[in-house]
PDB file of N, CA and C in Angstrom:
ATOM      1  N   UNK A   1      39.497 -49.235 -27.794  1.00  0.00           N
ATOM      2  CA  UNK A   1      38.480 -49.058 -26.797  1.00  0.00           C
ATOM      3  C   UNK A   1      37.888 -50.401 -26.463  1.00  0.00           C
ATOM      4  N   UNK A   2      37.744 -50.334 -25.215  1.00  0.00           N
ATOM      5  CA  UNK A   2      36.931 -52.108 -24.770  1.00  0.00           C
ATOM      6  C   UNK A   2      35.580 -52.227 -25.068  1.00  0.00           C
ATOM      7  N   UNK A   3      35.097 -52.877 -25.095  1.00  0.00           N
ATOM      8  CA  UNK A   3      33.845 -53.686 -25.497  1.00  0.00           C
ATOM      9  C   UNK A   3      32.910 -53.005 -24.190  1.00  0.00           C
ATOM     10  N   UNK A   4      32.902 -52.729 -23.311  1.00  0.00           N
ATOM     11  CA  UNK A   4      31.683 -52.815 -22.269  1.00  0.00           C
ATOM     12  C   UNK A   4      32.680 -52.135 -21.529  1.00  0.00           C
ATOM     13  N   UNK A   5      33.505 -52.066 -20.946  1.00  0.00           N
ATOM     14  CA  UNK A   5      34.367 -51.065 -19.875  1.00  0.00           C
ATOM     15  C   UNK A   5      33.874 -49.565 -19.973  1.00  0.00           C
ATOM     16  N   UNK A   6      33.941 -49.007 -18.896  1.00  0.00           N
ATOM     17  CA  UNK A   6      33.096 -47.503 -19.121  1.00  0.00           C
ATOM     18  C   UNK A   6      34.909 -46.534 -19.625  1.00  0.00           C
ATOM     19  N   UNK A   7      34.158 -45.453 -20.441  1.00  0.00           N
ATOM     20  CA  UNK A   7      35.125 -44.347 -20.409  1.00  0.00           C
ATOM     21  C   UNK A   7      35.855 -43.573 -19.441  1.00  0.00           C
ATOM     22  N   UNK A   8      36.992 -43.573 -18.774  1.00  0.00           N
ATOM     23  CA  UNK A   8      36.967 -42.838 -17.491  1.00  0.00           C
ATOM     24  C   UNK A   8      37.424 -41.123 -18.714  1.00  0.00           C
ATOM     25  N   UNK A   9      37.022 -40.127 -17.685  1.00  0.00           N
ATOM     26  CA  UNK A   9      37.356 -38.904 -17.975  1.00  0.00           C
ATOM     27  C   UNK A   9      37.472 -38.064 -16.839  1.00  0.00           C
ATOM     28  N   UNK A  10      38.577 -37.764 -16.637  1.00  0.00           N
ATOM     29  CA  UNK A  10      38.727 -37.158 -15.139  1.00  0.00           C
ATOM     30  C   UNK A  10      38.198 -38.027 -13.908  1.00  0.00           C
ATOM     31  N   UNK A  11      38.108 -39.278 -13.949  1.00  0.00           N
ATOM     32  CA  UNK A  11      37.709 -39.962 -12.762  1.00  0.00           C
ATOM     33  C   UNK A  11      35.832 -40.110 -12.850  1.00  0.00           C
ATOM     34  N   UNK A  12      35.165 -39.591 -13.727  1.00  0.00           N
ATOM     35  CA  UNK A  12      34.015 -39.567 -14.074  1.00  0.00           C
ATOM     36  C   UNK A  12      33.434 -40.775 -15.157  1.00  0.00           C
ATOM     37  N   UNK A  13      32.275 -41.668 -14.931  1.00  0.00           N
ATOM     38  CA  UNK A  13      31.808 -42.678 -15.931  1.00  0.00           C
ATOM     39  C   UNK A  13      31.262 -42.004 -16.940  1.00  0.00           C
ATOM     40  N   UNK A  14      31.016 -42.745 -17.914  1.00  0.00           N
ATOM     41  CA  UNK A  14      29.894 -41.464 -18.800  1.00  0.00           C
ATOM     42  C   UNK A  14      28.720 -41.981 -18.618  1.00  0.00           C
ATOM     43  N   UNK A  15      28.657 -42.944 -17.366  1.00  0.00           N
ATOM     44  CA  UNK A  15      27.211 -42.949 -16.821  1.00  0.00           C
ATOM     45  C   UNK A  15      26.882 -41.795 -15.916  1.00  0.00           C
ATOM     46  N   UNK A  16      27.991 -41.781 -15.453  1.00  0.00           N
ATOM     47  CA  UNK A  16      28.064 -40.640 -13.985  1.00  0.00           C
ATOM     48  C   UNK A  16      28.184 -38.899 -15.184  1.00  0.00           C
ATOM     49  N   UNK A  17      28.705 -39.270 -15.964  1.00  0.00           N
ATOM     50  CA  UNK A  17      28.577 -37.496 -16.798  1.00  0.00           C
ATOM     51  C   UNK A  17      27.041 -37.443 -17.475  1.00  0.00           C
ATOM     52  N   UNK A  18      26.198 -38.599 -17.848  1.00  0.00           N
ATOM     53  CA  UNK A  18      25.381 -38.651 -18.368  1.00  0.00           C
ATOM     54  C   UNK A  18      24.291 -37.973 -17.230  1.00  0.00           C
ATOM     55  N   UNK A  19      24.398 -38.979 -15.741  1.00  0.00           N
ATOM     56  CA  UNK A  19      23.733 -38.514 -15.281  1.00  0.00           C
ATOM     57  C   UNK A  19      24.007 -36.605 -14.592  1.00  0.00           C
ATOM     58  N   UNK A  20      24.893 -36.115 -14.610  1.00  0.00           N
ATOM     59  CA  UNK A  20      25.450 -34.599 -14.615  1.00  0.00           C
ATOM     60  C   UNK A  20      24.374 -33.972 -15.659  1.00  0.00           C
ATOM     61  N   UNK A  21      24.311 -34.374 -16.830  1.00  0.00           N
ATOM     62  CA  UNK A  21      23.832 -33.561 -17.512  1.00  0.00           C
ATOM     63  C   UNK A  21      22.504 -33.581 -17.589  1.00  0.00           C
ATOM     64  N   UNK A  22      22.154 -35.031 -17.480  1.00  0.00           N
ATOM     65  CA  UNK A  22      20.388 -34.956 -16.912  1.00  0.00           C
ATOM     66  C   UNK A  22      19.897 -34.001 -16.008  1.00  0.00           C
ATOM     67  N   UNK A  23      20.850 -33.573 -14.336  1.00  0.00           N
ATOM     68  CA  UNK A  23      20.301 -33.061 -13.683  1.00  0.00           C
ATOM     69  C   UNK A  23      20.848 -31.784 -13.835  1.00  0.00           C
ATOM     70  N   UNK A  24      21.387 -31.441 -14.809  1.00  0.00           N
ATOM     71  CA  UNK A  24      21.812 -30.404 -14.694  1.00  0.00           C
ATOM     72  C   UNK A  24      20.636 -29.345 -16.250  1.00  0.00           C
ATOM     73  N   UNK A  25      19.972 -30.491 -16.783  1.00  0.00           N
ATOM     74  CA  UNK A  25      19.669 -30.125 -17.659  1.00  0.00           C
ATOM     75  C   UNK A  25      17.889 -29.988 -17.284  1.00  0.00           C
ATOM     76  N   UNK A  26      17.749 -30.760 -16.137  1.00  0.00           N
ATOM     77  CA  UNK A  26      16.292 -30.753 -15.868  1.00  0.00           C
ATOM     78  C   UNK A  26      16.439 -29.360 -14.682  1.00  0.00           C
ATOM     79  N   UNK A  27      17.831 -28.868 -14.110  1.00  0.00           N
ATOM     80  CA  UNK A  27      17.638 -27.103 -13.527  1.00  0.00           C
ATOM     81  C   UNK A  27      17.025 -26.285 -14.585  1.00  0.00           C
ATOM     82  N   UNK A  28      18.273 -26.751 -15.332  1.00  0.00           N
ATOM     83  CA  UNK A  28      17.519 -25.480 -16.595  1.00  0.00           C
ATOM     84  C   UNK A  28      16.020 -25.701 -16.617  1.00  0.00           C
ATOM     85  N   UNK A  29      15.635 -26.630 -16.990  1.00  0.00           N
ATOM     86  CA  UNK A  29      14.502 -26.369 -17.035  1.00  0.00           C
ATOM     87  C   UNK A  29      13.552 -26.139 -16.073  1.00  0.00           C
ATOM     88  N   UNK A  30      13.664 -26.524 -14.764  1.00  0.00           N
ATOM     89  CA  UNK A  30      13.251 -25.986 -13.508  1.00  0.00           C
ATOM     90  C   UNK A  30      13.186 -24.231 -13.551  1.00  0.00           C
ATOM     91  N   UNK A  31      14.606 -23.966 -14.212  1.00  0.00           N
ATOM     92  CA  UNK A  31      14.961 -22.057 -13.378  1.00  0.00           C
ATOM     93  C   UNK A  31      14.290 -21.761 -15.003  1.00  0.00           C
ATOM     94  N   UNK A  32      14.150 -22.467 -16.245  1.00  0.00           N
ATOM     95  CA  UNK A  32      13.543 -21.885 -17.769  1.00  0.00           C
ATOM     96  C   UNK A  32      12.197 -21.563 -16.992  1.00  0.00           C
ATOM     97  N   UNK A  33      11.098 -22.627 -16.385  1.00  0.00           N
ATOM     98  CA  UNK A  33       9.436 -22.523 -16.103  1.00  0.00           C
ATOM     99  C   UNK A  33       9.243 -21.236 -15.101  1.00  0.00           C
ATOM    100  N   UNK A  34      10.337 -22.101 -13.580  1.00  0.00           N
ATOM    101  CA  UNK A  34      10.550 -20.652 -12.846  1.00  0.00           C
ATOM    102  C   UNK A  34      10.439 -19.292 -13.372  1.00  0.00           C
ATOM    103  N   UNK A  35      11.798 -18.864 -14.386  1.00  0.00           N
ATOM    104  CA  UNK A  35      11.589 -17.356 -15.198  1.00  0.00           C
ATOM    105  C   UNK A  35      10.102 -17.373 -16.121  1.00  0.00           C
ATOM    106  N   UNK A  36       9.637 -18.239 -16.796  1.00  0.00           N
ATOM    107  CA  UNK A  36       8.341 -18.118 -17.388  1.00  0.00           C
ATOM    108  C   UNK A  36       7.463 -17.812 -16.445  1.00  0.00           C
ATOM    109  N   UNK A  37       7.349 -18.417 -15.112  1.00  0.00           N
ATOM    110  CA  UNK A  37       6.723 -18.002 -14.189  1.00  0.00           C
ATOM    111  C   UNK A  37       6.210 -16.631 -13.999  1.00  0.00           C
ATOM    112  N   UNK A  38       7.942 -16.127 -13.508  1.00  0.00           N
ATOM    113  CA  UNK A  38       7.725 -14.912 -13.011  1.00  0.00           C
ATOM    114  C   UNK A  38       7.445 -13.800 -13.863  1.00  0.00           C
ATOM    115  N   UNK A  39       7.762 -14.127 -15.243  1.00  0.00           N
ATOM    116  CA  UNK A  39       7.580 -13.188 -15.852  1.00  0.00           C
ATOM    117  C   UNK A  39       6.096 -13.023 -16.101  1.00  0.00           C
ATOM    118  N   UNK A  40       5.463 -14.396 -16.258  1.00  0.00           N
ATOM    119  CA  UNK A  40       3.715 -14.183 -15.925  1.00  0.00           C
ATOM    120  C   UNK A  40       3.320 -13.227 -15.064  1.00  0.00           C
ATOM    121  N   UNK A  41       4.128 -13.374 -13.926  1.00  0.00           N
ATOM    122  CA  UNK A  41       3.376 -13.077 -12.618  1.00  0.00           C
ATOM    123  C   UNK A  41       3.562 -11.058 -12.910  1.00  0.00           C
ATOM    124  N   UNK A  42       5.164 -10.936 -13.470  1.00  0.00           N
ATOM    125  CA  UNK A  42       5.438  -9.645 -13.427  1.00  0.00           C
ATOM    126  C   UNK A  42       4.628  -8.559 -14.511  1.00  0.00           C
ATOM    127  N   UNK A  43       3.864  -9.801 -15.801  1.00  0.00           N
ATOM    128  CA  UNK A  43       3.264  -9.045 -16.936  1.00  0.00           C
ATOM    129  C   UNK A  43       1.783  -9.349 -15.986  1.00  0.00           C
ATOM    130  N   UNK A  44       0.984  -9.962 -14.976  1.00  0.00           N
ATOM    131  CA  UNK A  44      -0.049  -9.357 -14.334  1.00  0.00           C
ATOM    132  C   UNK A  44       0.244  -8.242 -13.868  1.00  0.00           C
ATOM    133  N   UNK A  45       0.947  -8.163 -13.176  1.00  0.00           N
ATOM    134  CA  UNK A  45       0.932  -7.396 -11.891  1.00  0.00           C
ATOM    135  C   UNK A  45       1.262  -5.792 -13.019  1.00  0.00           C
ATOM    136  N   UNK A  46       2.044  -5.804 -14.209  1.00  0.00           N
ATOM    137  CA  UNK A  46       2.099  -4.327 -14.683  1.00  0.00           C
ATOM    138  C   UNK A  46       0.553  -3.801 -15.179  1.00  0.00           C
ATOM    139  N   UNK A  47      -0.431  -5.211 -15.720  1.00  0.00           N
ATOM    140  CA  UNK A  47      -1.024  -5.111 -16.413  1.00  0.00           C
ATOM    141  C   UNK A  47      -1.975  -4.208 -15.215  1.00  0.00           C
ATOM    142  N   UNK A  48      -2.289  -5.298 -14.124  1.00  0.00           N
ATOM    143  CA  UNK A  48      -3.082  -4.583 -12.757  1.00  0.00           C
ATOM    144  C   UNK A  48      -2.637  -3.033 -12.212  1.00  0.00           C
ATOM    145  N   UNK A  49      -1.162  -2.557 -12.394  1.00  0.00           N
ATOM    146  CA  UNK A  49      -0.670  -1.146 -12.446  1.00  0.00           C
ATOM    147  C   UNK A  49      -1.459  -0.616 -13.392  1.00  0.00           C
ATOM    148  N   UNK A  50      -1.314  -0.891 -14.275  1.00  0.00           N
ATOM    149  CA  UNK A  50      -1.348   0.168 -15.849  1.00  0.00           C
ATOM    150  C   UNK A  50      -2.941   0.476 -15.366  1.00  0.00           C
ATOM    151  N   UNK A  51      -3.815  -0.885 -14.945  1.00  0.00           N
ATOM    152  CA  UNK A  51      -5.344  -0.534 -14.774  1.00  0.00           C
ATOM    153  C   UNK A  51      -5.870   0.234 -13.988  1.00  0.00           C
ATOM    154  N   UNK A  52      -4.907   0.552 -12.580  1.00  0.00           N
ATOM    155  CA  UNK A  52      -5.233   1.142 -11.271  1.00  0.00           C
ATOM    156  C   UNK A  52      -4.371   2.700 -12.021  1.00  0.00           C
ATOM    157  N   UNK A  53      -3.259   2.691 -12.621  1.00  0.00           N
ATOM    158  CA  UNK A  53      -3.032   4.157 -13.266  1.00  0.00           C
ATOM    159  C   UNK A  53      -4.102   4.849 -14.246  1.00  0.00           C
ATOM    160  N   UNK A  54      -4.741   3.939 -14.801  1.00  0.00           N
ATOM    161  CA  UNK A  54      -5.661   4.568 -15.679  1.00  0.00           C
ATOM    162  C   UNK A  54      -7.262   5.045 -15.048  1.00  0.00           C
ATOM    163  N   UNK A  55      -7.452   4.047 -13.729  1.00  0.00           N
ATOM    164  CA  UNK A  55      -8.633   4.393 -13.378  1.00  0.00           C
ATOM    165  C   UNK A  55      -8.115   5.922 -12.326  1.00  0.00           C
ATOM    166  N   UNK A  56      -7.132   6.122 -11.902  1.00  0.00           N
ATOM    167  CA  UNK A  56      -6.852   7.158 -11.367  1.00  0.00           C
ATOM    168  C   UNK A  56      -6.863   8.202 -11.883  1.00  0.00           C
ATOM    169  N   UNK A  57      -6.390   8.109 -13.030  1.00  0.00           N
ATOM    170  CA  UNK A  57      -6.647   9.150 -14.037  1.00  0.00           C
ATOM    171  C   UNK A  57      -7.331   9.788 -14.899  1.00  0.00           C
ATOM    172  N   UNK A  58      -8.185   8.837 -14.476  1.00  0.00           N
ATOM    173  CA  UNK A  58      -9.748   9.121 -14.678  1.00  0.00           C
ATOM    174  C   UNK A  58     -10.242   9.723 -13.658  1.00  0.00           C
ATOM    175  N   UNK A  59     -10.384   9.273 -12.417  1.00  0.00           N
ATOM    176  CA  UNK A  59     -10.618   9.730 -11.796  1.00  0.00           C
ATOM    177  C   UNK A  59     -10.320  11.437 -10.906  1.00  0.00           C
ATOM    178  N   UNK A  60      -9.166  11.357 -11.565  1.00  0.00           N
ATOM    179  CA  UNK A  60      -8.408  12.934 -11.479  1.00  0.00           C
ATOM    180  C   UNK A  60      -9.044  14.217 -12.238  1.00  0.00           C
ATOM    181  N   UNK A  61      -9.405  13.347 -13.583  1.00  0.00           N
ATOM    182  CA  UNK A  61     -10.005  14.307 -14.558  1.00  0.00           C
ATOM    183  C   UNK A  61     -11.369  14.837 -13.941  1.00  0.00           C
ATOM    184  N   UNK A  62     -12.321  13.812 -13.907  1.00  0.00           N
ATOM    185  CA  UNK A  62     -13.492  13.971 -12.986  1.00  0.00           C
ATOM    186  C   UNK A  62     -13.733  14.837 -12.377  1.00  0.00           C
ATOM    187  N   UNK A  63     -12.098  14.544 -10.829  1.00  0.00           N
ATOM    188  CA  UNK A  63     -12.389  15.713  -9.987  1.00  0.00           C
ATOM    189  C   UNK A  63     -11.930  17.032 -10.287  1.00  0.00           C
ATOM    190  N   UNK A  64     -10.720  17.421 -11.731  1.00  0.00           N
ATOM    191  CA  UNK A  64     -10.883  18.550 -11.917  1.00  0.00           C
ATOM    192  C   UNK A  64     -12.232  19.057 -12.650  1.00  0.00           C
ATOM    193  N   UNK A  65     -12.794  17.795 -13.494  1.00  0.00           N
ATOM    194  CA  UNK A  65     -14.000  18.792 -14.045  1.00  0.00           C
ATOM    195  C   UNK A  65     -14.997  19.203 -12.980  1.00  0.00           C
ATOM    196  N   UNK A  66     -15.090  18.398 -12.201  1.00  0.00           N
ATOM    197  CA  UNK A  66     -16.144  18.991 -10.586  1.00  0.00           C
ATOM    198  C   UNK A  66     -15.509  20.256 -10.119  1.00  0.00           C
ATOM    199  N   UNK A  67     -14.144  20.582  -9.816  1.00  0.00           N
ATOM    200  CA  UNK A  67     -13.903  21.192  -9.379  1.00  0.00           C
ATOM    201  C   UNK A  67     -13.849  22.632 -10.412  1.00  0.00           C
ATOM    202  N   UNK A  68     -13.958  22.107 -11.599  1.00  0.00           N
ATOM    203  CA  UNK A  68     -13.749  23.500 -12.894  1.00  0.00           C
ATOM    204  C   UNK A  68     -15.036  24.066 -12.499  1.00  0.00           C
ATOM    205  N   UNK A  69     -16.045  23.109 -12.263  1.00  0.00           N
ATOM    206  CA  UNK A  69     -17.357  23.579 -13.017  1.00  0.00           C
ATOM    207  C   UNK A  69     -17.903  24.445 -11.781  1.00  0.00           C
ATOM    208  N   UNK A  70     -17.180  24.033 -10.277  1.00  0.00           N
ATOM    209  CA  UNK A  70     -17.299  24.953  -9.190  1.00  0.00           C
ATOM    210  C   UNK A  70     -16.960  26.026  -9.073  1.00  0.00           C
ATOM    211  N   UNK A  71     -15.663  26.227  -9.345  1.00  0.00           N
ATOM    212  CA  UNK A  71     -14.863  27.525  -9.597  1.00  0.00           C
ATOM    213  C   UNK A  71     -15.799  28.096 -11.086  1.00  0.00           C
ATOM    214  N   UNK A  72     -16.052  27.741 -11.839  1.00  0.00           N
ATOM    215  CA  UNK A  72     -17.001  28.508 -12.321  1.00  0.00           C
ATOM    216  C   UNK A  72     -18.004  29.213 -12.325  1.00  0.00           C
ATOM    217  N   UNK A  73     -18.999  28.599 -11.544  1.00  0.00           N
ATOM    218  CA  UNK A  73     -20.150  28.377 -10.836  1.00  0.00           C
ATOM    219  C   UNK A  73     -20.067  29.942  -9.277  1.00  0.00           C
ATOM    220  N   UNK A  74     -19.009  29.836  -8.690  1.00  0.00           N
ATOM    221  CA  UNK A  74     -18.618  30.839  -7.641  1.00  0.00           C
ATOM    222  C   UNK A  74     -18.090  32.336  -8.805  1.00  0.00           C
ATOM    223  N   UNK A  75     -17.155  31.801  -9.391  1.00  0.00           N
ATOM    224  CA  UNK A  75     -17.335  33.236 -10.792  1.00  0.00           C
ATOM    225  C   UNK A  75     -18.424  33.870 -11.366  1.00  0.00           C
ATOM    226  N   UNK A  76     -19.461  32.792 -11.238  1.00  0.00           N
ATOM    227  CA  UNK A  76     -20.443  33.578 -11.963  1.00  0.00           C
ATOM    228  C   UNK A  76     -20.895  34.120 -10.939  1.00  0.00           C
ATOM    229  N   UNK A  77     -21.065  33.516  -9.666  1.00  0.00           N
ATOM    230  CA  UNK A  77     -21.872  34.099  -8.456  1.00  0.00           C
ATOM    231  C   UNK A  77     -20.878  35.649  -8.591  1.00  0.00           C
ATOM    232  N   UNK A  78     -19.870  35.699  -8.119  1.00  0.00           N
ATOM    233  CA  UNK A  78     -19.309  37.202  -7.765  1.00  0.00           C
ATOM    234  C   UNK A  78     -19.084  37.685  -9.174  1.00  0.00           C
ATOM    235  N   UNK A  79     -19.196  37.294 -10.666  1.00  0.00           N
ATOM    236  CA  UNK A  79     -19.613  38.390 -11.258  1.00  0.00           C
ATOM    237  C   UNK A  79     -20.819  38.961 -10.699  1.00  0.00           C
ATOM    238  N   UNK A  80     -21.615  37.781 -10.615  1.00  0.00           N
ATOM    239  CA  UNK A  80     -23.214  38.925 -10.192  1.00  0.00           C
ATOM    240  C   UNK A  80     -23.153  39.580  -9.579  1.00  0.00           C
ATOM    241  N   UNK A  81     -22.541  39.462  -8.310  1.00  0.00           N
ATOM    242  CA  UNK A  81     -22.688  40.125  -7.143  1.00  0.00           C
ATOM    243  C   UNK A  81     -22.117  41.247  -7.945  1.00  0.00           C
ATOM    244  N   UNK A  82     -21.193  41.784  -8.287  1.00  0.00           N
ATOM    245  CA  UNK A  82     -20.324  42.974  -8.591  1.00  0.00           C
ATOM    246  C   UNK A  82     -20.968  43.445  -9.845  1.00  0.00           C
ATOM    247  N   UNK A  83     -22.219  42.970 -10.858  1.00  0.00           N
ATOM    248  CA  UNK A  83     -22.581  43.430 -11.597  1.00  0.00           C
ATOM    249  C   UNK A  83     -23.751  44.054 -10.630  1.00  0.00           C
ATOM    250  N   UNK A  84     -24.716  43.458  -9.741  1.00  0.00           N
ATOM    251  CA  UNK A  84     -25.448  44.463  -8.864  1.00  0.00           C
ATOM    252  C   UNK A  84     -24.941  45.096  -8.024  1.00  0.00           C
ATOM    253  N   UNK A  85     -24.067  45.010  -7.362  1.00  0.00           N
ATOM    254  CA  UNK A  85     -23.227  45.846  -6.720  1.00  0.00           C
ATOM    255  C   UNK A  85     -23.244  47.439  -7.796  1.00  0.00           C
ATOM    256  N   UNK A  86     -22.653  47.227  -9.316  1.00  0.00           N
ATOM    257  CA  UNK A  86     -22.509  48.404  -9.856  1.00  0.00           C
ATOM    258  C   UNK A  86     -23.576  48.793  -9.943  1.00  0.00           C
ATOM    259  N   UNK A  87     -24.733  48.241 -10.413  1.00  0.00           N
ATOM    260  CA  UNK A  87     -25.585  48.765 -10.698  1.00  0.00           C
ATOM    261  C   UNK A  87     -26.409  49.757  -9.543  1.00  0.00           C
ATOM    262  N   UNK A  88     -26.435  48.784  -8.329  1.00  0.00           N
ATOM    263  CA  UNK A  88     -26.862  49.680  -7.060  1.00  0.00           C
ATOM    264  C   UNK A  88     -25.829  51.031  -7.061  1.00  0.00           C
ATOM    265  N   UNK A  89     -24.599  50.945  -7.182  1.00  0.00           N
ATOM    266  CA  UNK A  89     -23.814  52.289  -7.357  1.00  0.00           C
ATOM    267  C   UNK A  89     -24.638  53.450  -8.295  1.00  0.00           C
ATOM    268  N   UNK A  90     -24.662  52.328  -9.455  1.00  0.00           N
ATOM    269  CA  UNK A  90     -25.216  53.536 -10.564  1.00  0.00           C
ATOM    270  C   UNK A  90     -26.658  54.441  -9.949  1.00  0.00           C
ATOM    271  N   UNK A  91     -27.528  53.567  -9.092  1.00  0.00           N
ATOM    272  CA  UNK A  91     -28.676  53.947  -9.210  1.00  0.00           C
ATOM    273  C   UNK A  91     -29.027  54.798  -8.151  1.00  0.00           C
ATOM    274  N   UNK A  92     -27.780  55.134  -6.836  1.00  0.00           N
ATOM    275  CA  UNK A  92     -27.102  56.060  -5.870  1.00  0.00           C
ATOM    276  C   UNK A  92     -26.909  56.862  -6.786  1.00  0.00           C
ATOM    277  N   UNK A  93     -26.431  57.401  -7.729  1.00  0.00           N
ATOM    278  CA  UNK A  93     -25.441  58.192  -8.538  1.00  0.00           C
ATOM    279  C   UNK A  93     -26.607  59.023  -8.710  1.00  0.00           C
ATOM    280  N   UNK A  94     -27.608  57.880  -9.416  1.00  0.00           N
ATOM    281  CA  UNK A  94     -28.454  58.849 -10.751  1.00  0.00           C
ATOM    282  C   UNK A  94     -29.652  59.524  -9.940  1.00  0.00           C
ATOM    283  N   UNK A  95     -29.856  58.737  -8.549  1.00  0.00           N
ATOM    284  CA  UNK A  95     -30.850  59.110  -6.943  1.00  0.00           C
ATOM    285  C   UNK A  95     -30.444  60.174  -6.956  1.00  0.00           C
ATOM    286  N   UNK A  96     -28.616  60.591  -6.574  1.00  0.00           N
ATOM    287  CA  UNK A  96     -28.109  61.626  -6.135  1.00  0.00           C
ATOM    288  C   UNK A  96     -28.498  62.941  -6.673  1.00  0.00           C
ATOM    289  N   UNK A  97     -28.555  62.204  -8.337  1.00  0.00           N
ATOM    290  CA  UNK A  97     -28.719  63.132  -9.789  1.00  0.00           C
ATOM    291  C   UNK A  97     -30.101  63.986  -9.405  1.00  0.00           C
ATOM    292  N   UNK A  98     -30.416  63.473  -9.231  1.00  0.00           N
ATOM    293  CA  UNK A  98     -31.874  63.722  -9.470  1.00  0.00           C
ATOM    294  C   UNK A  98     -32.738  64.084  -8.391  1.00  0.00           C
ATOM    295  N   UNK A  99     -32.041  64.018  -6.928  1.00  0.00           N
ATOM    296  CA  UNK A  99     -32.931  64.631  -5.428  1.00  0.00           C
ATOM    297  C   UNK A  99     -31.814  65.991  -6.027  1.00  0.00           C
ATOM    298  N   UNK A 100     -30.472  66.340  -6.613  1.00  0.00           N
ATOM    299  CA  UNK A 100     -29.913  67.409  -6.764  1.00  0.00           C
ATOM    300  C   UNK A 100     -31.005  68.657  -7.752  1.00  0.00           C
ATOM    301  N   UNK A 101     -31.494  67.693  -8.548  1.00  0.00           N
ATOM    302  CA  UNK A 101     -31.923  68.129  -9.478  1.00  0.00           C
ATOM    303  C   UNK A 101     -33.462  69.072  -8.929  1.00  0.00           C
ATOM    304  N   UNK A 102     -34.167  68.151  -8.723  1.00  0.00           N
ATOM    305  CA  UNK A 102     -35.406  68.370  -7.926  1.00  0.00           C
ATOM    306  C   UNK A 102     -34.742  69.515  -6.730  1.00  0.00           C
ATOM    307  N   UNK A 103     -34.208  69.230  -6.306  1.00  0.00           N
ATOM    308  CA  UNK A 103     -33.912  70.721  -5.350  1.00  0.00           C
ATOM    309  C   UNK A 103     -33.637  71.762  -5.865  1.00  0.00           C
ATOM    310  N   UNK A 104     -32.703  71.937  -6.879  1.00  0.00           N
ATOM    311  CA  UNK A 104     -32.083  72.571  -7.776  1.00  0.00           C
ATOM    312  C   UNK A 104     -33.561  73.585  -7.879  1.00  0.00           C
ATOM    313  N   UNK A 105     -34.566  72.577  -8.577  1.00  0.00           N
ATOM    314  CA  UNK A 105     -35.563  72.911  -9.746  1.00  0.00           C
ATOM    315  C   UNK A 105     -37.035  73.680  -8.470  1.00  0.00           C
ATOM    316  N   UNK A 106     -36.743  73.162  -7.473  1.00  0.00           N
ATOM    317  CA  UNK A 106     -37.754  73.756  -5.882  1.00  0.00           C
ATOM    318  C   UNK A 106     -37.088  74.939  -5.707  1.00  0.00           C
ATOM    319  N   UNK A 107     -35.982  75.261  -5.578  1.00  0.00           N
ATOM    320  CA  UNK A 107     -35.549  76.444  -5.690  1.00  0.00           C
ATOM    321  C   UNK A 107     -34.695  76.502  -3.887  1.00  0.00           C
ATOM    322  N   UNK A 108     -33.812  75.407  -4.106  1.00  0.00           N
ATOM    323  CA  UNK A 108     -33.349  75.060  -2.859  1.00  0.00           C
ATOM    324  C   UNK A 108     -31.626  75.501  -3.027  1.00  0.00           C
ATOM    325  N   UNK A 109     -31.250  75.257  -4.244  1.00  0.00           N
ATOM    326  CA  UNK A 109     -30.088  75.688  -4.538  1.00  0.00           C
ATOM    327  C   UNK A 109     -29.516  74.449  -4.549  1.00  0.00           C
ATOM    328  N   UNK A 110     -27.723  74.732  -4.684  1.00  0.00           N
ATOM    329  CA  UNK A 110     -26.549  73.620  -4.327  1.00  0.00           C
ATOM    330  C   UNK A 110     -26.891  73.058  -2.940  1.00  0.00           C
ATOM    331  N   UNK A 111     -27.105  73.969  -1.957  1.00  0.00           N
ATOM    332  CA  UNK A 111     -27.272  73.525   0.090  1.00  0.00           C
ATOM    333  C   UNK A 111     -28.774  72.641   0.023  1.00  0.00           C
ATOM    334  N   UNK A 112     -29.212  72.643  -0.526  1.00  0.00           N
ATOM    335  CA  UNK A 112     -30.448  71.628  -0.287  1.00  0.00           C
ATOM    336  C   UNK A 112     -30.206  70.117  -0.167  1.00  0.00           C
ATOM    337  N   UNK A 113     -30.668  69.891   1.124  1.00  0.00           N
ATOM    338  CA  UNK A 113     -31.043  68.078   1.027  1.00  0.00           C
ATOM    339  C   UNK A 113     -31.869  67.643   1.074  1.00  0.00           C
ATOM    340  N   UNK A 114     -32.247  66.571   1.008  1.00  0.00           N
ATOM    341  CA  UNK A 114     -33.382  65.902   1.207  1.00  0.00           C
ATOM    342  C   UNK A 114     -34.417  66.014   2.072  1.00  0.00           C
ATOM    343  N   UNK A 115     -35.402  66.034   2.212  1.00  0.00           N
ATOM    344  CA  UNK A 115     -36.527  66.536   3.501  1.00  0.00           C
ATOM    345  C   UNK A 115     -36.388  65.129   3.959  1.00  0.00           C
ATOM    346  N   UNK A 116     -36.812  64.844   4.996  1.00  0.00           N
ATOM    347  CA  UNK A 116     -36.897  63.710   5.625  1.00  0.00           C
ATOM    348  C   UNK A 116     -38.366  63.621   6.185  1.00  0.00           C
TER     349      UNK A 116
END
């Protein structure tokens, strides 16, 4: 080997391969920061998902408990209604019972109604 003469290798110096691998070695590290980059950018952006999924889902719960406590709230209303409802039935019934009775007891018979 000579003293100072460059290496040829395929027509290449090993100044000229040296410099190949410099720039080939400062991509890598260009496209290495690049992917560190993005992967920053891609672990915000799930992190900002995951936060907007969770406040939604919160917010979902919310509106079913608003909406439970409504539908509850209207249940109790039309139980009532249908618990006075019966009761007004019952108290027709026991009216009925009892203008029957009182006629019955006047001496009006079964054909008796009510005087008006």
């Amino acid at each position: 080997m000579g003293g100072g003469t460059p290496i040829l290798l395929g027509g290449s110096t090993q100044s000229e391969l040296q410099a190949q691998l410099e720039r080939a070695a400062l991509e890598n590290e260009r496209m290495l920061a690049k992917a560190a980059d993005e992967q920053l950018r891609l672990q915000s952006e799930l992190e900002r998902k995951d936060k907007e999924m969770t406040l939604l889902l919160e917010q979902q719960a919310q509106q079913q408990e608003i909406d439970l406590s409504k539908a509850q709230k209207a249940l109790g209303v039309e139980l009532r209604s249908m618990e006075e409802q019966q009761k007004e039935d019952e108290l027709k019934v026991d009216f009925a019972a009892l203008e029957k009775a009182l006629a019955s007891g006047m001496g009006f018979g079964q054909a008796a109604t009510r005087p008006e």
